[in-house]
C-alpha atoms as a PDB file:
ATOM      1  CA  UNK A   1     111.272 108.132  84.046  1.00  0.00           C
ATOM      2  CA  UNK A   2     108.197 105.564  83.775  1.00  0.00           C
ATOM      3  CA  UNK A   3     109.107 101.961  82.781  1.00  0.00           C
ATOM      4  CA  UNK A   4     107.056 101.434  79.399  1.00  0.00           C
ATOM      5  CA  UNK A   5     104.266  98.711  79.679  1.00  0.00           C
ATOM      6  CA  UNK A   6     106.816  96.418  77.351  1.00  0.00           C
ATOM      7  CA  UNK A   7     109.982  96.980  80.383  1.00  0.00           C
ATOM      8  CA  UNK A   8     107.495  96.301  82.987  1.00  0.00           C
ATOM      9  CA  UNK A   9     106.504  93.101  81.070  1.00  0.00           C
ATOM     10  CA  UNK A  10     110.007  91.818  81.051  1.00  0.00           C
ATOM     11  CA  UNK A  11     110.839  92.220  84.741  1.00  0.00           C
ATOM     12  CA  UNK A  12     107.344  90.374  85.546  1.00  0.00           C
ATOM     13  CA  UNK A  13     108.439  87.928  82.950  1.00  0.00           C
ATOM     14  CA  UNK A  14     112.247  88.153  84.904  1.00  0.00           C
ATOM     15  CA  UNK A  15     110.630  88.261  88.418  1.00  0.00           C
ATOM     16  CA  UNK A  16     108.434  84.399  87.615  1.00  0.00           C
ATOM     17  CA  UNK A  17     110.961  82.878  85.458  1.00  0.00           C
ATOM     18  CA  UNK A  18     112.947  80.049  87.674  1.00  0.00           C
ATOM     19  CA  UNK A  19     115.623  79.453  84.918  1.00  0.00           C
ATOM     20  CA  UNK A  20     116.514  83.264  84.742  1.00  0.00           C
ATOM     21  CA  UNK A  21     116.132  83.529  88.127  1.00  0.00           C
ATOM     22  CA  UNK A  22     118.158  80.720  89.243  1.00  0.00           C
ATOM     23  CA  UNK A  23     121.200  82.489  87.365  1.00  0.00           C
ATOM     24  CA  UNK A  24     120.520  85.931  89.020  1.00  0.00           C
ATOM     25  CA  UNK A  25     122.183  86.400  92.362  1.00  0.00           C
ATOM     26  CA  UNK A  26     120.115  87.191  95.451  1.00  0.00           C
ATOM     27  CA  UNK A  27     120.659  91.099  95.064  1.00  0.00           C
ATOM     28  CA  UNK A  28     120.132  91.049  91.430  1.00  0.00           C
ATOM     29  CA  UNK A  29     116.348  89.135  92.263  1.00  0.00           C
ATOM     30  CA  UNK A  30     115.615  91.815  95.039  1.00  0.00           C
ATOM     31  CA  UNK A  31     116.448  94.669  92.835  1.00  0.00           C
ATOM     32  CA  UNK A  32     114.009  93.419  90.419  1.00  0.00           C
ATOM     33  CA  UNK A  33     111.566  92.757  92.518  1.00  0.00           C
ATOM     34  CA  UNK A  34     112.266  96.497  94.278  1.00  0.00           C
ATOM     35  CA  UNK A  35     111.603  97.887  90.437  1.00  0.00           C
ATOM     36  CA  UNK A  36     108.327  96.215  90.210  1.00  0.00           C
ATOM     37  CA  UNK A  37     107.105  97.417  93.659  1.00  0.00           C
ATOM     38  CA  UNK A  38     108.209 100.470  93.321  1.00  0.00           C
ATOM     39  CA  UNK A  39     106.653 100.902  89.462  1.00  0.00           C
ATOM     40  CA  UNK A  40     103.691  99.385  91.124  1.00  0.00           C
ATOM     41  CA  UNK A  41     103.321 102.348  93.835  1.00  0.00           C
ATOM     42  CA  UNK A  42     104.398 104.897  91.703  1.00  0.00           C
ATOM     43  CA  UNK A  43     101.080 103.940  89.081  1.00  0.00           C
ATOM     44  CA  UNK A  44      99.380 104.098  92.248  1.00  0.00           C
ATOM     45  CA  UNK A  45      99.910 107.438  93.598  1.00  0.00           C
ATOM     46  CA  UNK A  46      99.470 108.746  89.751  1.00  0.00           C
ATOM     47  CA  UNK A  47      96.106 107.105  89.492  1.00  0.00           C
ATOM     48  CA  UNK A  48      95.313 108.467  93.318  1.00  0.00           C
ATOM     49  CA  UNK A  49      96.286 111.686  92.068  1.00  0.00           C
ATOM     50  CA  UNK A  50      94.180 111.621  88.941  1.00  0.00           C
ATOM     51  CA  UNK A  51      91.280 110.674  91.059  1.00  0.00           C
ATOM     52  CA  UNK A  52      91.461 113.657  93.273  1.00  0.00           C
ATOM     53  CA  UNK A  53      91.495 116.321  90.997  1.00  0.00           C
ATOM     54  CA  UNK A  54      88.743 114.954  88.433  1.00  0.00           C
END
């Protein structure tokens, strides 16, 4: 399932705010983080893969 632009919005929003951040835990901030990468290389590889067969 592909985050929506909105979802992937609100865990940049999550990942740069200090107030929400400071009341996340440690694991809770790298899972977030791990989300955004991970969105990141997924749109990656789809636009790579888009590229190649046009």
């Amino acid at each position: 399932m592909m985050l929506s632009d909105k979802e992937l919005e609100y865990l940049r929003d999550l990942e740069n705010n200090k107030e929400v951040v400071y009341l996340l835990n440690t694991r809770e901030c790298e899972l977030i983080s791990k989300l955004i990468k991970s969105y990141k290389e997924i749109q990656r590889q789809l636009s790579a893969l888009h590229l190649s067969r046009a």
